[in-house]
Protein backbone atom coordinates (compact mmCIF):
# COMPACT_ATOMS: atom_id res chain seq x y z
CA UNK A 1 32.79 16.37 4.87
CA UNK A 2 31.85 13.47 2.73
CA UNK A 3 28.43 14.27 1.42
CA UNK A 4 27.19 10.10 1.34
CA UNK A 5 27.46 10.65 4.76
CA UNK A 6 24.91 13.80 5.46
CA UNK A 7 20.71 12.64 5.11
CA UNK A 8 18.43 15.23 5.11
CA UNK A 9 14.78 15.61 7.29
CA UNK A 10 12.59 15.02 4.32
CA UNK A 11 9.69 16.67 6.12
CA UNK A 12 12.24 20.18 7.55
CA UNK A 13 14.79 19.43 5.44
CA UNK A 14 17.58 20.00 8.52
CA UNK A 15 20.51 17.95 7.68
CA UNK A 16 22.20 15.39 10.14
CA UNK A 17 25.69 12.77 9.97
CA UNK A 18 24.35 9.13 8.45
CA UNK A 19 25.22 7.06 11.47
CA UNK A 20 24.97 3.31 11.86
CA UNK A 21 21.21 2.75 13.71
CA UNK A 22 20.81 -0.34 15.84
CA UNK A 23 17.98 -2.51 14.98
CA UNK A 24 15.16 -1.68 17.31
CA UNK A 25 16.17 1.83 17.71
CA UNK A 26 14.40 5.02 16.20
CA UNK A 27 16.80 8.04 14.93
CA UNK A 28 14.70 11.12 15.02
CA UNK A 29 15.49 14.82 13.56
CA UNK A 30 16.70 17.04 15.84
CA UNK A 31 15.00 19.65 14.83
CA UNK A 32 10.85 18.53 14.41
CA UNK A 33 11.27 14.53 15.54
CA UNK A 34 10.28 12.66 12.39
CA UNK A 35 11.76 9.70 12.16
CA UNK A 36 14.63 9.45 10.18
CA UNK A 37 15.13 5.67 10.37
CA UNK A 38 14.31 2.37 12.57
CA UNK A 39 15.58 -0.79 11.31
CA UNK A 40 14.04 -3.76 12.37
CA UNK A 41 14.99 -7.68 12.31
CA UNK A 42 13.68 -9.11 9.50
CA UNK A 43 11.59 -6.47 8.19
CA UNK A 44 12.30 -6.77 4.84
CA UNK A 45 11.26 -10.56 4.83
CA UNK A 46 7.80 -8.91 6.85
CA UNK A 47 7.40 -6.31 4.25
CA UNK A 48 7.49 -8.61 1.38
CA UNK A 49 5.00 -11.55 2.63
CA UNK A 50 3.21 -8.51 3.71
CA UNK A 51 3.06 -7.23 0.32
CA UNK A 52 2.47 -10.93 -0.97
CA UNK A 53 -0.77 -11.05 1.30
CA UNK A 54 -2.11 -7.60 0.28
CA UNK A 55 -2.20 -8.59 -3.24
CA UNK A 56 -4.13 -11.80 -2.97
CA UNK A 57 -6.42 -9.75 -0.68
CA UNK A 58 -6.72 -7.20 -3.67
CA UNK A 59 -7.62 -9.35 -6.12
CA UNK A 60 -9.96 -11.26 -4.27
CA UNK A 61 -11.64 -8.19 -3.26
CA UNK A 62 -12.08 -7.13 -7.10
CA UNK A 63 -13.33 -10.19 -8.21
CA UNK A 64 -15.90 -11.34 -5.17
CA UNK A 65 -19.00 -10.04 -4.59
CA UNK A 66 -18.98 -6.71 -2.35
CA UNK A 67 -22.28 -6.40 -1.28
CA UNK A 68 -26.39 -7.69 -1.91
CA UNK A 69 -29.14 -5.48 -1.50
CA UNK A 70 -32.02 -7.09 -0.67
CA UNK A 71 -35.50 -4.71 -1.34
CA UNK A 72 -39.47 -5.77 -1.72
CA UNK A 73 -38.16 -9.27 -2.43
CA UNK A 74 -35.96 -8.43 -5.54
CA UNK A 75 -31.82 -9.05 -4.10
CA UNK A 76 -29.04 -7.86 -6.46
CA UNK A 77 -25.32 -8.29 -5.25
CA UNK A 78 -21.94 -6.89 -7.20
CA UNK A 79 -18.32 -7.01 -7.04
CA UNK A 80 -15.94 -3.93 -7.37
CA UNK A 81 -15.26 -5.42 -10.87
CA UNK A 82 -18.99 -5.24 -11.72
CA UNK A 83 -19.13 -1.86 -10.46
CA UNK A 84 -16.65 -0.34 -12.48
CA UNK A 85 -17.65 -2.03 -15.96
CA UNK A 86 -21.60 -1.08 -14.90
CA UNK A 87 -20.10 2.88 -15.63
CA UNK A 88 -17.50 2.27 -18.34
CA UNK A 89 -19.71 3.72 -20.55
CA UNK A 90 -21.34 7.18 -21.53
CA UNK A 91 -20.71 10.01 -18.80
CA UNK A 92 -19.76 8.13 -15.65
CA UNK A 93 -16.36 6.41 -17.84
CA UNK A 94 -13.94 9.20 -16.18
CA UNK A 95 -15.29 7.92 -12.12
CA UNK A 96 -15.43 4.48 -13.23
CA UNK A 97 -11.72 4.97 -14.61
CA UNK A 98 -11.00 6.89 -11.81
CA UNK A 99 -11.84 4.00 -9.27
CA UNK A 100 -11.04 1.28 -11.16
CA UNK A 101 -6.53 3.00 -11.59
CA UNK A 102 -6.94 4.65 -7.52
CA UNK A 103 -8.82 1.33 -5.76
CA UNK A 104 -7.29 -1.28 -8.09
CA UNK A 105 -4.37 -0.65 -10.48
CA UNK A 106 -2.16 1.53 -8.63
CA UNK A 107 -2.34 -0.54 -4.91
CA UNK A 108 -1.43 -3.84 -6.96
CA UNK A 109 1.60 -2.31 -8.99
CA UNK A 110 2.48 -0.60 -5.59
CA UNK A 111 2.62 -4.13 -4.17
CA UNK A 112 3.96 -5.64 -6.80
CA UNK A 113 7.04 -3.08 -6.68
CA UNK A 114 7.19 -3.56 -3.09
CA UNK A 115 7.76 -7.57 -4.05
CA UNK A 116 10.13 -7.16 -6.89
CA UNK A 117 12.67 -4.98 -4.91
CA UNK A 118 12.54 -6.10 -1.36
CA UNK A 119 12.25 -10.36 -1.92
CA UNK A 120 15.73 -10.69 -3.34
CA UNK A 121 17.25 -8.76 -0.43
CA UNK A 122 14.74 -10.56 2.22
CA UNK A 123 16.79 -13.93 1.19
CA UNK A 124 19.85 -12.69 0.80
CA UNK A 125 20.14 -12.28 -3.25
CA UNK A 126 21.51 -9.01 -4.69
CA UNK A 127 18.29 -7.07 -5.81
CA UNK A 128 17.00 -7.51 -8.95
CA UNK A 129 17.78 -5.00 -12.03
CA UNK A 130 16.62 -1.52 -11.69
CA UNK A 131 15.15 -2.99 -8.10
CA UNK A 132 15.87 1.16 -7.09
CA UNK A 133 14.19 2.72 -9.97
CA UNK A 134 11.42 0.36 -9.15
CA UNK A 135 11.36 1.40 -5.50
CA UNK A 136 11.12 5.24 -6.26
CA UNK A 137 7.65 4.04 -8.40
CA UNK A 138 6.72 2.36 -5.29
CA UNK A 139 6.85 5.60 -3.08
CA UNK A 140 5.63 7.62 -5.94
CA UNK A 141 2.28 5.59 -6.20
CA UNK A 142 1.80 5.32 -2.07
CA UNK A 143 -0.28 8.82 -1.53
CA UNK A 144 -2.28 7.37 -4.39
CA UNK A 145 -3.04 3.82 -3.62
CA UNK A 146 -6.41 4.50 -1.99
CA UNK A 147 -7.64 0.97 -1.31
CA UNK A 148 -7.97 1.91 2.02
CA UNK A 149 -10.25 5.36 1.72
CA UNK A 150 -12.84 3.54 -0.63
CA UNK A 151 -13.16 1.40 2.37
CA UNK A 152 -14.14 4.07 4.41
CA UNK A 153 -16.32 5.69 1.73
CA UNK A 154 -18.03 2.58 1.44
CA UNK A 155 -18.68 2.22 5.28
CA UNK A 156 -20.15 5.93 5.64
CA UNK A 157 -22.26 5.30 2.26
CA UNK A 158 -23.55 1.93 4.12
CA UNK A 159 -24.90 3.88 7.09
CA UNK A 160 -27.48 5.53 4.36
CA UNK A 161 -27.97 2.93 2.18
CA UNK A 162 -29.25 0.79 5.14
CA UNK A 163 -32.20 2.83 5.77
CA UNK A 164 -33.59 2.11 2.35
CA UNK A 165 -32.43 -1.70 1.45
CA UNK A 166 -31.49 -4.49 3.81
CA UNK A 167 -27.77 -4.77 3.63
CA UNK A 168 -25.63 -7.87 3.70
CA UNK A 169 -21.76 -7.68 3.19
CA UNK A 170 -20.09 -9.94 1.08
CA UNK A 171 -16.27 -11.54 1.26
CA UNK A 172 -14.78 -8.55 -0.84
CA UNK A 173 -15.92 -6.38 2.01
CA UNK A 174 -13.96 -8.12 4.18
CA UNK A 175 -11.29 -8.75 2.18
CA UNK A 176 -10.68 -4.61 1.75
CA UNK A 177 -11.09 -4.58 5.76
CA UNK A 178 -8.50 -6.67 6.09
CA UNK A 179 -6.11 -5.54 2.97
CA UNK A 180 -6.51 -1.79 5.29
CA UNK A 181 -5.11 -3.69 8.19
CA UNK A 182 -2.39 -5.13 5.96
CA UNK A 183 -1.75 -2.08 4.50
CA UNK A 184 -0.79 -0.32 7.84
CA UNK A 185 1.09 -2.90 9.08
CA UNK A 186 3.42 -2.66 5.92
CA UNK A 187 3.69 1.31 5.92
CA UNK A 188 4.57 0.96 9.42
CA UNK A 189 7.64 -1.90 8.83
CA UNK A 190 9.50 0.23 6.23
CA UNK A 191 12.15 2.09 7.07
CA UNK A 192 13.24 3.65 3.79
CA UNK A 193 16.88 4.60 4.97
CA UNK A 194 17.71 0.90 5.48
CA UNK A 195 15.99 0.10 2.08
CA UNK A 196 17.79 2.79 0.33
CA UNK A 197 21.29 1.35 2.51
CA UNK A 198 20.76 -2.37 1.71
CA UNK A 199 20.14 -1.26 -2.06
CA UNK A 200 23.19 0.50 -2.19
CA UNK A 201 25.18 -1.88 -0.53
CA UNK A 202 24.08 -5.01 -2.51
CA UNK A 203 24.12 -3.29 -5.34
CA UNK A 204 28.15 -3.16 -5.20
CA UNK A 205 28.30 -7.22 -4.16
């Protein structure tokens, strides 16, 4: 048996024949149910104005203003940006590192890798040079683009922060909010089978 034609469960590792998977339809693993693949129409074109979006969405949540507190009169508001320069220095540099590569450096190369390998394909093109090494960096850096947990962090640290300041959110909030809605909706259109097919095959046009 040809091995191109045997994929492997990557979460039990049980090993099944690479058959052709109608768009719409989900191919599971026999053995524990993960799914294997399910193309879609046109998710590569989603994936990529998906991926477009969430970076504008990034940046503008760096550089707007995140939040004001408002206290005895005096009102102070920040950005993400202004946050992470505020500790740059003396013994909070490693956490203001930290945030600045897990909230901001690795989601936007993430997207960005996302954008460079799937746009070419989404129109047709053959993908760009070393569009599959570029694709393994995108999976690679997806457990630790964590735009989405600060968000969360952020919320539960707001529910203690209001009892001491007045509160008001600012359009970086926001913008996160909706970058963690934009960010499911592209984990949930890849299939990586049909990314790793249509590489393969347009690789060989």
């Amino acid at each position: 048996m040809n091995l191109d034609q045997i994929i492997a469960c990557p979460m039990c590792d049980a090993l099944h024949l690479d058959q052709e998977v109608q768009k719409q339809s989900v191919a599971q693993c026999a053995r524990c149910g993960t799914v294997l693949a399910a193309p879609k129409s046109g998710a590569m074109t989603r994936i990529a104005m998906l991926s477009i979006t969430a970076l504008i969405l990034l940046m503008a949540a760096a550089s707007f203003p995140f939040l004001s507190l408002r206290v005895q009169g005096f009102s102070h508001q920040a950005s993400v940006l202004d946050t992470i320069l505020a500790f740059a220095t003396g013994p909070m540099l490693p956490l203001s590192l930290a945030t600045g590569f897990l909230i901001l450096l690795v989601p936007a190369a993430r997207y960005c890798a996302l954008i460079y390998t799937l746009t070419p394909m989404a129109i047709g093109y053959r993908p760009a040079p070393h569009a599959a090494t570029v694709y393994i960096w995108a999976e690679r850096l997806r457990p630790w683009a964590m735009a989405e947990i600060f968000i969360i962090g952020v919320a539960v640290a707001l529910v203690k922060v209001s009892g001491l300041a007045r509160v008001e959110l600012g359009p970086a909030f926001w913008a996160f909010a909706a970058l963690l809605v934009v960010t499911i909706l592209t984990d949930s259109s890849i299939c990586r089978l049909t990314v790793w097919k249509t590489l393969k095959t347009r690789s060989t046009i």
